[in-house]
Protein backbone atom coordinates (compact mmCIF):
# COMPACT_ATOMS: atom_id res chain seq x y z
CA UNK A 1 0.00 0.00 0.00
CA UNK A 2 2.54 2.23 0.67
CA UNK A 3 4.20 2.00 -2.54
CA UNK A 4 0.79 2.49 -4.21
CA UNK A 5 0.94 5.56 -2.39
CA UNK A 6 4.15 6.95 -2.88
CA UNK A 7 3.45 6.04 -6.93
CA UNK A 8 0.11 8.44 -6.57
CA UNK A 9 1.68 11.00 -5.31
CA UNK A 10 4.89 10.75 -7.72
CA UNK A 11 2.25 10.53 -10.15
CA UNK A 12 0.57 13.65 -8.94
CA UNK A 13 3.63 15.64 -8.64
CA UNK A 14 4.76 14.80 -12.13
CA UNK A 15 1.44 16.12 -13.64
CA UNK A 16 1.61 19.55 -11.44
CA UNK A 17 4.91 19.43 -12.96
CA UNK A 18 4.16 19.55 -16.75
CA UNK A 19 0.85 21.48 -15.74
CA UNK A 20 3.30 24.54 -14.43
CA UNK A 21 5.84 24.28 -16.97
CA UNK A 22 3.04 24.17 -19.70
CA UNK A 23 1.50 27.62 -17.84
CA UNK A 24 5.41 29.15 -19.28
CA UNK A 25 5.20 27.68 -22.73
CA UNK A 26 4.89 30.24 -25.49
CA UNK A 27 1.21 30.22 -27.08
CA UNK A 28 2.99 30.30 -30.31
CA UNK A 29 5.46 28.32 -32.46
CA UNK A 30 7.14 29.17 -35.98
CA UNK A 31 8.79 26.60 -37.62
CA UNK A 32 10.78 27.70 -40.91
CA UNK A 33 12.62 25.19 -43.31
CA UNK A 34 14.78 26.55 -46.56
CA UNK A 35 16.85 25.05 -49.54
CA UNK A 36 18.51 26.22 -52.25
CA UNK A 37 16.69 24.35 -56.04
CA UNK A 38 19.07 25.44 -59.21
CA UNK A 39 15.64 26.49 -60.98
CA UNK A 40 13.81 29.60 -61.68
CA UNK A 41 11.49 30.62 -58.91
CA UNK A 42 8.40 31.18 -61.13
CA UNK A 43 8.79 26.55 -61.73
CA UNK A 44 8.95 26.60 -58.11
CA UNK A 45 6.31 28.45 -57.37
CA UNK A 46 4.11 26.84 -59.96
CA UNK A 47 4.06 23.61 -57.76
CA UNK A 48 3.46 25.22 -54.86
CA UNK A 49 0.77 27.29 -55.94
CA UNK A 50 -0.93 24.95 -58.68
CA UNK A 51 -2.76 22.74 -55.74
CA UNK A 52 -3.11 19.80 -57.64
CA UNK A 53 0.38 19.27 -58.49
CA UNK A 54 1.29 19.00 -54.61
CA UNK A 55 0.71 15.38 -54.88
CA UNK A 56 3.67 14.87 -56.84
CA UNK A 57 6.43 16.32 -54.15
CA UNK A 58 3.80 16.35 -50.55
CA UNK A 59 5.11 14.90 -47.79
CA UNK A 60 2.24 14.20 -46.19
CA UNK A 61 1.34 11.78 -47.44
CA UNK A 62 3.74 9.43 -46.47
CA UNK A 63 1.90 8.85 -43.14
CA UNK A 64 -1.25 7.87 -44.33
CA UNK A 65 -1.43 6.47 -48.10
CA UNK A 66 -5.23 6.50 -47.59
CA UNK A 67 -5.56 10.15 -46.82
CA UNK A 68 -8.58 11.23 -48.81
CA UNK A 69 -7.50 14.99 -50.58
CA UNK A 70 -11.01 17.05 -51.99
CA UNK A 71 -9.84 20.20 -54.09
CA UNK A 72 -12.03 22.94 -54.55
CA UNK A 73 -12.53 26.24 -55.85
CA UNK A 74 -9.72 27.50 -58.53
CA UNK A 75 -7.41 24.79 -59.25
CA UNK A 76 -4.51 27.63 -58.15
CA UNK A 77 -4.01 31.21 -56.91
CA UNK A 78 -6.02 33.45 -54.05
CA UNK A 79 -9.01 30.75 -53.22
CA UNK A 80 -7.92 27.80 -54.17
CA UNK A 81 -8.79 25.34 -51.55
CA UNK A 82 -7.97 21.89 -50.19
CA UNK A 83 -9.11 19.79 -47.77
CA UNK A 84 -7.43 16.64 -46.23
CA UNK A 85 -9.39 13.80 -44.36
CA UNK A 86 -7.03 10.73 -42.27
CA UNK A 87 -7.43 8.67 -40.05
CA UNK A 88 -3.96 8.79 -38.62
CA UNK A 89 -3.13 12.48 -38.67
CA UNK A 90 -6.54 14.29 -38.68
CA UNK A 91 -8.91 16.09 -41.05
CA UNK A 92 -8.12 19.65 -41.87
CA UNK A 93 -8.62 22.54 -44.76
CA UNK A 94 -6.07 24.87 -46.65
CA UNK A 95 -7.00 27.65 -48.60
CA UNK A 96 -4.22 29.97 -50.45
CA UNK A 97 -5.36 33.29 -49.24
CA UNK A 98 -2.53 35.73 -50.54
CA UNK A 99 -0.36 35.49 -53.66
CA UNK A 100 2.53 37.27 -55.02
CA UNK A 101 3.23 35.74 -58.33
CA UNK A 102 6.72 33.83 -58.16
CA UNK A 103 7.58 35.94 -55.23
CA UNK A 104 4.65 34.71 -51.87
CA UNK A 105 2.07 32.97 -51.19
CA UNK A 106 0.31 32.19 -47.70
CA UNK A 107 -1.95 29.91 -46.93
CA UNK A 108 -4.73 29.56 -44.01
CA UNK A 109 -4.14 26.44 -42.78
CA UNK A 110 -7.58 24.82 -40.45
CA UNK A 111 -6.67 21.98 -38.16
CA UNK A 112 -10.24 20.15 -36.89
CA UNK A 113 -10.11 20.48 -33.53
CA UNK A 114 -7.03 22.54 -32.87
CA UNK A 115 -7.77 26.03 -34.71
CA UNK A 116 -6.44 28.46 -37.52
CA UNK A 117 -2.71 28.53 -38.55
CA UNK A 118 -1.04 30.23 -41.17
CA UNK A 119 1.90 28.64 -43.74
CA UNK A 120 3.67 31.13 -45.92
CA UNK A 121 6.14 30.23 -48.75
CA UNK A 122 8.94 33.00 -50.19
CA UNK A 123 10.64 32.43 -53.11
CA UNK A 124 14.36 34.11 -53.70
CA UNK A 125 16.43 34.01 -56.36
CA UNK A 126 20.10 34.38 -55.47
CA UNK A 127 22.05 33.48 -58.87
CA UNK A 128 20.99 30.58 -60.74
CA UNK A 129 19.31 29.48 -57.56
CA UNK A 130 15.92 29.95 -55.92
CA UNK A 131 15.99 30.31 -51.98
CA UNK A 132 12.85 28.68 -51.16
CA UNK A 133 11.47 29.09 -47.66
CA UNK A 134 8.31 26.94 -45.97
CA UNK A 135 7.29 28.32 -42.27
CA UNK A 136 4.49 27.45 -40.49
CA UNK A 137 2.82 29.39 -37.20
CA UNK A 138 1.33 28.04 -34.69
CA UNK A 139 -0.85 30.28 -33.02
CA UNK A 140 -3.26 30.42 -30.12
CA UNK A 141 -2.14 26.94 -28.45
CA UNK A 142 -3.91 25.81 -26.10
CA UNK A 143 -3.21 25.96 -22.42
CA UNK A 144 -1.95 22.67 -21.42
CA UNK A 145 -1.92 20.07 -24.13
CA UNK A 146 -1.59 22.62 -27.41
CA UNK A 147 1.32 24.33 -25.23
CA UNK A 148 3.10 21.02 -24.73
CA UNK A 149 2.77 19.77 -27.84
CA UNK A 150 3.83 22.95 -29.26
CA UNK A 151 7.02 22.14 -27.45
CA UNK A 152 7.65 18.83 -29.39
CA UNK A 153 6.14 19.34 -32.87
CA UNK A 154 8.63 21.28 -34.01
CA UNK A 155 10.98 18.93 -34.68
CA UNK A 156 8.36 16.38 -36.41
CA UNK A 157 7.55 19.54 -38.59
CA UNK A 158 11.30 20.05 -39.32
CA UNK A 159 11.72 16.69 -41.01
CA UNK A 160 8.30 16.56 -43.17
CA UNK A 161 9.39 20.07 -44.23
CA UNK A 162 12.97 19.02 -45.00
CA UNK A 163 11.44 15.84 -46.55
CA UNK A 164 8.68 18.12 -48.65
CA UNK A 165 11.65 20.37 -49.80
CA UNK A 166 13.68 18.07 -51.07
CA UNK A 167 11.10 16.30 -53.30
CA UNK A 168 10.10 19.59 -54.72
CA UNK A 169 13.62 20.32 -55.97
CA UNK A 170 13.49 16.86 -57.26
CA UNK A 171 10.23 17.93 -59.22
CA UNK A 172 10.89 21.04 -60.21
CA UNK A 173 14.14 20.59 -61.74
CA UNK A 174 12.46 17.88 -63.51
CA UNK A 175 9.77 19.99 -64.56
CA UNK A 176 12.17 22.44 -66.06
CA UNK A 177 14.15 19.82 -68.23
CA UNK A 178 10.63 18.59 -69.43
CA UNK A 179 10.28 22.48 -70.60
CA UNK A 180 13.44 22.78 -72.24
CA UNK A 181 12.59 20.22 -74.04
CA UNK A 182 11.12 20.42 -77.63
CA UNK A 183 11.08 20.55 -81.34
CA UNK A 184 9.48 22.54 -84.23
CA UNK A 185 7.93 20.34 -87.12
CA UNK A 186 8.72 21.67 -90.60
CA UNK A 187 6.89 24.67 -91.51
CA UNK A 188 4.63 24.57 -94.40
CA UNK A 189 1.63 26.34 -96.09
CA UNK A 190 -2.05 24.77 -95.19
CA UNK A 191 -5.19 25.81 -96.95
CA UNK A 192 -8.39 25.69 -93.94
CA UNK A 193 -11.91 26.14 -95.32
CA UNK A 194 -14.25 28.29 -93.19
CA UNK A 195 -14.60 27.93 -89.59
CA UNK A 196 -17.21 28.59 -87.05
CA UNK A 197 -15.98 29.88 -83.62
CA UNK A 198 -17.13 30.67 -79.98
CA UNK A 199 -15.01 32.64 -78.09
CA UNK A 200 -14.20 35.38 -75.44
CA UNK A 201 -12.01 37.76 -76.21
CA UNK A 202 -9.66 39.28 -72.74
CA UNK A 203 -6.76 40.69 -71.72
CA UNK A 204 -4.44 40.13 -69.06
CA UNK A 205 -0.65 40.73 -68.41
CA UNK A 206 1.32 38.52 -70.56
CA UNK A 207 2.78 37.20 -67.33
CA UNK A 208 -0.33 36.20 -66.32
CA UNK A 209 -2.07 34.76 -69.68
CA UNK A 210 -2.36 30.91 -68.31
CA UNK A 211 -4.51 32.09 -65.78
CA UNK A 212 -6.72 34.51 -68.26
CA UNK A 213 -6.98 31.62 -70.42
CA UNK A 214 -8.13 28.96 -68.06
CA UNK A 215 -10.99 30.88 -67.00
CA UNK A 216 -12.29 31.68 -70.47
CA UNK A 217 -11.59 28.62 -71.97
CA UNK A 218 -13.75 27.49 -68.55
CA UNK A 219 -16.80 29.61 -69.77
CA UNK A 220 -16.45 28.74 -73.29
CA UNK A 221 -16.72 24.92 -72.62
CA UNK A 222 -19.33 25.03 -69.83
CA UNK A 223 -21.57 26.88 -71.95
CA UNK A 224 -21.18 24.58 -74.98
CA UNK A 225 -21.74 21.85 -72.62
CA UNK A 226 -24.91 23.13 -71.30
CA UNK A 227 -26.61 23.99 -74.73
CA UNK A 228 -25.13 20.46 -76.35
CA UNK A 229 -22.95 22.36 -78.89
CA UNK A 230 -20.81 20.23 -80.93
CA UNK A 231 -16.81 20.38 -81.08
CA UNK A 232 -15.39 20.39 -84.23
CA UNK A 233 -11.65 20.71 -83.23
CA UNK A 234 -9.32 21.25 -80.12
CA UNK A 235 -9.20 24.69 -78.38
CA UNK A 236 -7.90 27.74 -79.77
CA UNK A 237 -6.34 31.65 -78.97
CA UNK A 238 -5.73 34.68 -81.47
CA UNK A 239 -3.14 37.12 -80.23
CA UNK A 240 -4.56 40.68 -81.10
CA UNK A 241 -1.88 42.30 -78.83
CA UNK A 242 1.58 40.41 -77.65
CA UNK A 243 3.84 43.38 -76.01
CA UNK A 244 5.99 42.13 -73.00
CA UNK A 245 7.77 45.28 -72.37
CA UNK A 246 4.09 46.89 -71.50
CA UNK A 247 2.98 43.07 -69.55
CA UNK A 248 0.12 43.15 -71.77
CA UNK A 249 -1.94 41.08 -74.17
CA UNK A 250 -5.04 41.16 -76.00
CA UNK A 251 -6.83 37.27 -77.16
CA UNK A 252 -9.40 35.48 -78.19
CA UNK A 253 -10.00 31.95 -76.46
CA UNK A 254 -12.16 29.98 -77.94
CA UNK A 255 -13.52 26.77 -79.40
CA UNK A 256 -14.40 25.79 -83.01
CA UNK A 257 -18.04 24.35 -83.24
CA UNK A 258 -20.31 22.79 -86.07
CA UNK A 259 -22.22 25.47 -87.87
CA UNK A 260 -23.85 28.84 -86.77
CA UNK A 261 -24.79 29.08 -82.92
CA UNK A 262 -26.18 31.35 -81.04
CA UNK A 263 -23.86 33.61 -78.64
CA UNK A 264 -24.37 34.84 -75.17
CA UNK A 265 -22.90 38.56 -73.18
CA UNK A 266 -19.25 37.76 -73.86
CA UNK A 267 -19.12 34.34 -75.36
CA UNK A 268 -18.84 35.67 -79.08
CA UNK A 269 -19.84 33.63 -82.15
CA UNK A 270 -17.87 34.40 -85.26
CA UNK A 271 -16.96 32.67 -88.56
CA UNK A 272 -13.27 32.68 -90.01
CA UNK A 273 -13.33 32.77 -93.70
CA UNK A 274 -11.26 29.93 -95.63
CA UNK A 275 -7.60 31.12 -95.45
CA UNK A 276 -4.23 30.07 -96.62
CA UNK A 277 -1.84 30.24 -93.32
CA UNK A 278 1.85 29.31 -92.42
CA UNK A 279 1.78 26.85 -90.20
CA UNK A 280 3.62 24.69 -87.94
CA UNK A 281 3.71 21.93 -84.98
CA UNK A 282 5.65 22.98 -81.65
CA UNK A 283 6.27 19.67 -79.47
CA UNK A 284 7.01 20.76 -75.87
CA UNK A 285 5.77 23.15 -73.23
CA UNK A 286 3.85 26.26 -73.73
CA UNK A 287 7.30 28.42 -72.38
CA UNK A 288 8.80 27.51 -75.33
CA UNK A 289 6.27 28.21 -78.29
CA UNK A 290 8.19 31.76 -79.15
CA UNK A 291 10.68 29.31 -80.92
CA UNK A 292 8.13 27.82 -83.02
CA UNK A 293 7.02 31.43 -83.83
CA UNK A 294 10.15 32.76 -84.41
CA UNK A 295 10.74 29.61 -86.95
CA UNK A 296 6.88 30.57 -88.80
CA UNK A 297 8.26 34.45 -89.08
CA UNK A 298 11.21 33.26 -90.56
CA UNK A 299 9.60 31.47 -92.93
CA UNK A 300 7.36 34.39 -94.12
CA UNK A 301 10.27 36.79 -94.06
CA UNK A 302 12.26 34.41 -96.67
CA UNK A 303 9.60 33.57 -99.03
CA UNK A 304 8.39 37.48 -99.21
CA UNK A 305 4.75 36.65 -97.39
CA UNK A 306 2.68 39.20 -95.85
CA UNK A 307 0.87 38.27 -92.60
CA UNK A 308 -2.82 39.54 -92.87
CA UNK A 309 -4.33 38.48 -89.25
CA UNK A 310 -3.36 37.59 -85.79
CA UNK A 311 -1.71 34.22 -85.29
CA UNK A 312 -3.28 31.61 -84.20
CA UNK A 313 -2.73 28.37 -81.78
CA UNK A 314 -4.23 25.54 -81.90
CA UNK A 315 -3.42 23.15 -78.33
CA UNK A 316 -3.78 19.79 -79.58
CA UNK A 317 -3.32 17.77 -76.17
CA UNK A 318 -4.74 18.09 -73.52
CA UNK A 319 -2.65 18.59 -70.05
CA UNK A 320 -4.65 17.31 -68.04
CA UNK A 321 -4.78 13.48 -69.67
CA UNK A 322 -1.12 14.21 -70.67
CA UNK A 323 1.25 15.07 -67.85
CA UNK A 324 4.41 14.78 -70.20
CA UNK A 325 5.35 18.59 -71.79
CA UNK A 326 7.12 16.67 -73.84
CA UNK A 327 4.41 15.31 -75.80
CA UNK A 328 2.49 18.46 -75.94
CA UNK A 329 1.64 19.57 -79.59
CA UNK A 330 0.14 23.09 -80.25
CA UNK A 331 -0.40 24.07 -84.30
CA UNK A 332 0.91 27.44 -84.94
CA UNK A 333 -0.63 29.27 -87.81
CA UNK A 334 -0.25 32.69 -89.49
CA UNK A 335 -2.56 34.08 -91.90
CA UNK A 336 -0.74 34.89 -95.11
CA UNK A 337 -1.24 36.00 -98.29
């Protein structure tokens, strides 16, 4: 009995213990983790910011193959949303809620159960390097179990950072050999009868045009979708305006469709009368299309062509079914005469 005694009150005096020393634990934590990735910070920043690329470099996920991931709202930027549900390390929500493009982005991160945090990413480039930092705070924990575990988390954090770092430098300088990589098919004169077209025409920064084209090439599709218009060919944009020293272009996104249709605010219907163009195939990423152009203008410069229209691209493949830049193909054409 008396042992059973003396262990109570050993026990007792052990919890007082960690029940004092968790009254003087900080409330708050920040946990930072950087490496150097020989890339350009705007590849980077693409996986971090594009949500549903995080599966490829995550280290999350390594605890719990079965964690069930949702995405929602834009698929990347201010918005962009996902939400995490496991059995082993808890359900919880992120949501990118400021961007800097190439430069920033924080996140809201929503633990169930345990409150709001906030992650924030900074991307540096010091010489043909990109410092990339990932920090995490902890706020608001609570008084004694968030407080003590505050204490030890750190260091978990510390290695699934470390981990998550290192797989994105694997990825990313990847991803920019996959860009690098490509090929312009031999350019030739084409002949296209007429063509009937929805589109949208926008602007945006030329910096910036993947986003302005998602989101019209969205609208464009759902409303074909919803009045059963039929496809004729692959998605489309006109360049009215390319000028990079002002960050500024001018487009039209759109979708070629069988016959006349009937067009709606600022989905546009048009028809393109049969023309003769210069065209050619570009095999690789979109970040390297200018060489296919540069190889069309060359072209019309030596065989004394005139360009009477906007050039045109055509984007064969589709990203999303092929993850491979590689294997991209996008027709380039240029109205001559």
């Amino acid at each position: 009995m008396k042992f059973l005694k003396r262990l109570v009150v050993a026990l007792l005096i052990i919890i007082v213990l960690i029940l004092v020393v968790a009254i003087f634990l900080p409330s708050k934590r920040n946990i930072e983790e950087s490496r150097y990735i020989k890339c350009p910070a705007k590849y980077i920043y693409a996986q971090v910011n594009d949500l549903k690329r995080w599966d490829s470099w995550t280290p999350f996920r390594e605890g719990d193959t079965a964690m069930k991931i949702i995405l929602s709202g834009p698929q990347q930027g201010v918005g962009a949303v996902m939400k995490w549900e496991s059995k082993t390390q808890g359900n919880g929500t992120m949501t990118i809620v400021e961007e800097e493009t190439n430069k920033h982005l924080r996140m809201k991160m929503e633990f169930e159960g345990q409150g709001v945090s906030y992650s924030d990413w900074i991307f540096t480039e010091e010489g043909d390097s990109t410092k990339v930092t990932w920090s995490l705070e902890l706020n608001n924990l609570k008084y004694p179990v968030g407080r003590l575990l505050g204490a030890f988390m750190p260091g978990m954090i510390h290695k699934s950072f470390k981990t998550g770092l290192e797989k994105l430098e694997k990825v990313s300088e990847n991803y920019l050999t996959m860009i690098n990589t490509f090929k312009t098919s031999e350019v030739s004169i084409k002949e296209m009868e007429k063509q009937h077209i929805l589109y949208i025409r926008d602007s945006s920064k030329c910096s910036e045009v993947g986003t302005a084209m998602g989101k019209a090439f969205g609208e464009v599709m759902q409303y074909i979708g919803m009045n059963n218009i039929e496809c004729t060919a692959p998605p489309f944009a006109r360049y009215l305006l390319w000028d990079e020293k002002s960050d500024k272009n001018i487009m039209e996104c759109g979708i070629f469709v069988k016959g006349p249709v009937q067009e709606k605010n600022r989905i546009k219907y048009a028809e393109l009368p049969a023309q003769k163009y210069a065209s050619a195939i570009h095999y690789g990423s979109y970040e390297t299309i200018p060489n296919t152009h540069a190889a069309i203008d060359k072209y019309v410069k030596d065989h004394k062509l005139v360009v009477i229209g906007p050039p045109m691209e055509i984007y064969k493949t589709d990203p999303q079914k092929e993850p491979d830049m590689t294997k991209w193909e996008t027709e380039i054409l240029y109205p001559v005469k």
